[in-house]
Protein backbone atom coordinates (compact mmCIF):
# COMPACT_ATOMS: atom_id res chain seq x y z
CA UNK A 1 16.83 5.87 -18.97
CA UNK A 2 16.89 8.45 -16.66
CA UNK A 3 20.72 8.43 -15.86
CA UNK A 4 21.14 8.07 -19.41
CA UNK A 5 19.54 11.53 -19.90
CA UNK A 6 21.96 13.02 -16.65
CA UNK A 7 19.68 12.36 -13.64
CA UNK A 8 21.68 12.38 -10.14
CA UNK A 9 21.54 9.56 -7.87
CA UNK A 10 19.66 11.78 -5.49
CA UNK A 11 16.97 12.95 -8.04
CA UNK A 12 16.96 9.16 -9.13
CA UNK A 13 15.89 8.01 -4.91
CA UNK A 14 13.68 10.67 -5.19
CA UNK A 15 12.14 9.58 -7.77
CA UNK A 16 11.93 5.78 -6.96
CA UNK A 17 10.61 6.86 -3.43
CA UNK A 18 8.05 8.53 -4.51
CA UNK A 19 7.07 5.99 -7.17
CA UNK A 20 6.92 3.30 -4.46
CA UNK A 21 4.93 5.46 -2.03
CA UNK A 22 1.94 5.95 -4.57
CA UNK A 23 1.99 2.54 -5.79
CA UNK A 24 2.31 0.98 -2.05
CA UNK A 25 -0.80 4.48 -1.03
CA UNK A 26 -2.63 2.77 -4.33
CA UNK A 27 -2.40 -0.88 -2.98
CA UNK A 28 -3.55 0.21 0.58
CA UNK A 29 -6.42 1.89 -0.45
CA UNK A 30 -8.14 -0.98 -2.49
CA UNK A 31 -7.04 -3.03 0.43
CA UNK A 32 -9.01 -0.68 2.76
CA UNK A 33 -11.76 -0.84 -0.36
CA UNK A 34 -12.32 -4.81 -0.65
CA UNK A 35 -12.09 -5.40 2.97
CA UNK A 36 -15.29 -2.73 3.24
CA UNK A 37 -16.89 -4.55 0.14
CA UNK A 38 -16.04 -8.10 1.16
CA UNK A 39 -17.36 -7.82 4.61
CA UNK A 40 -20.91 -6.12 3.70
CA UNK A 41 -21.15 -9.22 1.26
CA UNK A 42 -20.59 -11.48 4.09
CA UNK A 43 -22.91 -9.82 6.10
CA UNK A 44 -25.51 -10.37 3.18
CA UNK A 45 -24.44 -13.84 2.64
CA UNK A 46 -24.43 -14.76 6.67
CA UNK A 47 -26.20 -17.88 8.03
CA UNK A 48 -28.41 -17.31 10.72
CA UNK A 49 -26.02 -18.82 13.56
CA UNK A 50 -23.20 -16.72 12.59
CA UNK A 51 -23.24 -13.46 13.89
CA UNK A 52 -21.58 -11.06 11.32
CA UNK A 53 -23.49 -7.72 11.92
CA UNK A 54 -21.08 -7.55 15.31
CA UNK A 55 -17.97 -7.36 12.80
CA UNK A 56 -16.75 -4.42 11.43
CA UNK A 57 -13.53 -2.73 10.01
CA UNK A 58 -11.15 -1.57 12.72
CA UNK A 59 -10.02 1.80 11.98
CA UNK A 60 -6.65 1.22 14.55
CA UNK A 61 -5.68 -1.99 12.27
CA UNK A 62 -6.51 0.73 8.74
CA UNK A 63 -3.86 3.03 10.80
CA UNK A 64 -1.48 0.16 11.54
CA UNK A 65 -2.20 -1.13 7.90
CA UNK A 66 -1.20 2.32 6.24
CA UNK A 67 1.85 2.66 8.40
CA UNK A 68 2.89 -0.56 7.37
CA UNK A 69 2.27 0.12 3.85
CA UNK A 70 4.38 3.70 3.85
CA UNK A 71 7.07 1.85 5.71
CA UNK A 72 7.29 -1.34 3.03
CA UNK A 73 7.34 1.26 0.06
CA UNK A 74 10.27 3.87 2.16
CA UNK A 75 12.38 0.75 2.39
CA UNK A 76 11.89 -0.77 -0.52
CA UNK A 77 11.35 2.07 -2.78
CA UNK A 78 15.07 3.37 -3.52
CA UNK A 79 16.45 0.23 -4.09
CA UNK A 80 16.56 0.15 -7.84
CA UNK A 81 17.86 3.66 -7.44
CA UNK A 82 20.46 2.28 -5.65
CA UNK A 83 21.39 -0.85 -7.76
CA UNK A 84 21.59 0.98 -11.09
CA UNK A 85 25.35 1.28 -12.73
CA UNK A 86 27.15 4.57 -12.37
């Protein structure tokens, strides 16, 4: 629709970069959001041998998460940019 209307292919992997950032920042972030929730409930749910109050969130695999995440959506983001008809 967009080239229809006169958008350049730069303006369109702009766009398409951008979309994939926010959607792949979205995903991360209830990720980050049910690992928090999931682990308190297995901390509630816990049987007495297992020792889940030692396990928590580790904010160096969060940072390796994210940069994964903003890496996945940079490369993958322009493609339909790219694989639209001139």
């Amino acid at each position: 629709m967009r080239r229809a209307l006169g958008a350049s292919t730069l303006r369109m992997l702009q766009h398409h970069t951008a979309q994939g950032i926010v959607v792949a920042g979205a995903g991360a972030a209830l990720g980050v959001g049910l690992a928090f929730l999931l682990l308190r409930g297995a901390a509630g749910l816990a049987v007495s041998r297992l020792p889940l109050d030692a396990v928590q969130v580790d904010v160096r695999v969060l940072g390796f998460a994210a940069a994964a995440s903003r890496s996945a959506a940079s490369a993958a983001g322009p493609s339909p940019a790219c694989s639209t008809d001139a």
